[in-house]
Protein backbone atom coordinates (compact mmCIF):
# COMPACT_ATOMS: atom_id res chain seq x y z
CA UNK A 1 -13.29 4.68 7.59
CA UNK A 2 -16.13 2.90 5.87
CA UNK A 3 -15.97 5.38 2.89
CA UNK A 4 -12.19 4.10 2.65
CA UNK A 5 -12.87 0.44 2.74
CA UNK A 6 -15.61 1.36 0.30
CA UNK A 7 -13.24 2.81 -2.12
CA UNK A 8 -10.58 -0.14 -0.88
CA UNK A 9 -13.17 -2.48 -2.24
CA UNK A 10 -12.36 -1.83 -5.85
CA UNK A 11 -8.56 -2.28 -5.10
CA UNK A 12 -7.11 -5.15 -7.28
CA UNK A 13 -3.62 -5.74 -7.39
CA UNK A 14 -0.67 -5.29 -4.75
CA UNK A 15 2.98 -4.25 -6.51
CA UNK A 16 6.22 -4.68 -4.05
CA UNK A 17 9.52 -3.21 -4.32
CA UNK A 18 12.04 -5.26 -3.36
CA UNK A 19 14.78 -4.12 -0.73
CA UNK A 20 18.24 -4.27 -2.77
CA UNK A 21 20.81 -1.69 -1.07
CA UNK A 22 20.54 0.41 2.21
CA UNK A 23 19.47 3.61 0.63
CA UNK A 24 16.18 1.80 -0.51
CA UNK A 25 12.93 1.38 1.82
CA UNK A 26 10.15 -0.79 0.78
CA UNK A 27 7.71 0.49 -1.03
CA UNK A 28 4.04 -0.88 -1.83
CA UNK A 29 1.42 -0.19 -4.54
CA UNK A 30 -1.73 -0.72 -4.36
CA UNK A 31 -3.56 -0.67 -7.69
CA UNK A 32 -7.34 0.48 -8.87
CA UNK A 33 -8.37 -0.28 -12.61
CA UNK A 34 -9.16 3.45 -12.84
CA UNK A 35 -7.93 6.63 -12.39
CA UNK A 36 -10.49 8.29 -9.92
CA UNK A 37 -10.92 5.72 -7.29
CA UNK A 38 -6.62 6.42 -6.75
CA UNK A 39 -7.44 10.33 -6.49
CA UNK A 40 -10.28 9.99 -4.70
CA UNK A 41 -8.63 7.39 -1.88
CA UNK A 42 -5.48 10.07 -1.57
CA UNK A 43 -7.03 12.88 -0.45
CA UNK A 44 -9.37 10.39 1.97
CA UNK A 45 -5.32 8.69 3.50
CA UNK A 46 -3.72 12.05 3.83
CA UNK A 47 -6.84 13.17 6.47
CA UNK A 48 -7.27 9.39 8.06
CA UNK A 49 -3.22 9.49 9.61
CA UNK A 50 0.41 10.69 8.80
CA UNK A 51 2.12 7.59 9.27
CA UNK A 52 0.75 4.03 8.98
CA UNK A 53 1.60 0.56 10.32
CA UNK A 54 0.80 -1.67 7.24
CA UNK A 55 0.10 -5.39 8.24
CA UNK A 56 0.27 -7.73 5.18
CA UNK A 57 -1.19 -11.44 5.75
CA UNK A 58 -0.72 -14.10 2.02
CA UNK A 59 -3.28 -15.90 1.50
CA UNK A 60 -3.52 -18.07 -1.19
CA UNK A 61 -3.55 -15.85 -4.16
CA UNK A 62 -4.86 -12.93 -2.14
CA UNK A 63 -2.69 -10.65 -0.21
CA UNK A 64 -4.78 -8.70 2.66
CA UNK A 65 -3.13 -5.44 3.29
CA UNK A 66 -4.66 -3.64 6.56
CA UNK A 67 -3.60 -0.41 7.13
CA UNK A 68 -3.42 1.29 10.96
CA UNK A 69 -2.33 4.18 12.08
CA UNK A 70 1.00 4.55 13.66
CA UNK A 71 0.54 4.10 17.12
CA UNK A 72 -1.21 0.76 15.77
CA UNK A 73 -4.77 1.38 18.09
CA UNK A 74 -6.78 2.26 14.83
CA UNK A 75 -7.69 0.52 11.90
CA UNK A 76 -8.02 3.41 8.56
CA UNK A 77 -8.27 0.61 6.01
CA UNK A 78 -8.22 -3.33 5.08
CA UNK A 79 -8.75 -4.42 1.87
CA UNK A 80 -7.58 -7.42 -0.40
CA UNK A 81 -6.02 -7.51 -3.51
CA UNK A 82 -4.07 -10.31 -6.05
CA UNK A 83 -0.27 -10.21 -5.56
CA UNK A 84 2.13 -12.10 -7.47
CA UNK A 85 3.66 -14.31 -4.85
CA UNK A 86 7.09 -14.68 -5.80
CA UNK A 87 7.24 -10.68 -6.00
CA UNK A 88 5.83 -10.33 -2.42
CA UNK A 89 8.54 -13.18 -0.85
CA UNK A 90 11.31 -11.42 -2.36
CA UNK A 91 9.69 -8.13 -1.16
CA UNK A 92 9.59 -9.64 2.53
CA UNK A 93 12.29 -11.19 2.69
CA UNK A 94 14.25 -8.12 1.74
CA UNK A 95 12.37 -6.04 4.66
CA UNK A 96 14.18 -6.48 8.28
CA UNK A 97 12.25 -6.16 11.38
CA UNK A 98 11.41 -2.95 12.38
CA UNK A 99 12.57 -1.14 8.63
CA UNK A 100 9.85 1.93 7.84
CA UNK A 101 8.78 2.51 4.12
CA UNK A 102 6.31 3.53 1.92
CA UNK A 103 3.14 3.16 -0.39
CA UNK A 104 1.67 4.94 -2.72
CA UNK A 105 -1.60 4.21 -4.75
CA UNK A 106 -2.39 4.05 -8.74
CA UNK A 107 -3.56 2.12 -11.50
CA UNK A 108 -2.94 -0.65 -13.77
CA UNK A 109 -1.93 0.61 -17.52
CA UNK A 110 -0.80 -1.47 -19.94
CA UNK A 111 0.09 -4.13 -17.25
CA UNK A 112 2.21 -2.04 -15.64
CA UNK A 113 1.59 0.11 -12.36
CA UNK A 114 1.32 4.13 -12.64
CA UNK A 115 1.23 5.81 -9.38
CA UNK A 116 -1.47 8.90 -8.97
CA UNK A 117 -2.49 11.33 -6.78
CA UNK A 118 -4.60 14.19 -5.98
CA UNK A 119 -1.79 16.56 -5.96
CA UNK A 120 0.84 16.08 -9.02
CA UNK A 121 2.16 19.51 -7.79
CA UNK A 122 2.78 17.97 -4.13
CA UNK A 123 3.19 14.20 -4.50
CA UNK A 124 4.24 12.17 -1.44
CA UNK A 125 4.14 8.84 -0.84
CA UNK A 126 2.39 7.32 2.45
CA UNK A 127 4.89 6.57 5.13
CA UNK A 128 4.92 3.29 6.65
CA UNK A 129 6.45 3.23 10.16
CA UNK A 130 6.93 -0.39 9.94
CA UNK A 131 5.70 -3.44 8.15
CA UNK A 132 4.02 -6.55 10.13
CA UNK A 133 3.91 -10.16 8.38
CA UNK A 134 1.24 -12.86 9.38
């Protein structure tokens, strides 16, 4: 765990995806200013759990995204990252209690967010079980 919060540490940005029909799930990014610190944290997630329980708490301007595993008794990862509010309300209030969904990790090009992975050949994204809101 500590050399995922390490890595976690250089996290800086939170993306949502907003809820719009019933064949969506909400989805989270989670964005690095490079491309190694996203390939390097993949391979590091898909060892730590198969399923997480992400628990998202706004503060301010800083959204603090802690990640446990699915049963909910371990903690793999917290870290905090800038969010653009607006964004993350729509995001939760588009998420009803107990929906699963996703997140997936990247970078930040050109203002916009590009997922990657340490396997382009096998990409998944992490499965979220459920999403809690402090």
């Amino acid at each position: 765990m500590d050399e995922i919060n390490k890595i976690f540490s250089y996290a800086m940005r939170a993306f949502t995806q907003t809820v719009n029909n019933n064949n969506q799930v909400g989805a989270i990014g989670i964005a690095f200013a490079n491309s190694t610190y996203p390939q390097n944290i993949s391979r590091l997630l898909k060892e730590a759990a198969e399923k997480y329980i992400l628990r998202l708490e706004a503060c301010s301007v800083i959204l603090r995204i802690t990640g446990l595993d699915a049963i909910g008794e371990k903690v793999i990862f917290v870290t905090e990252v800038n969010y653009f509010k607006p964004e993350f309300d729509a995001f939760k209030a588009s998420i009803r209690a107990g929906d699963s969904g996703a997140f997936v990790i990247g970078a930040v090009y050109n203002r916009n967010f590009r997922i990657l992975t340490d396997d382009k050949e096998d990409f998944k994204p992490f499965q979220v079980s459920k999403f809690l809101f402090e």
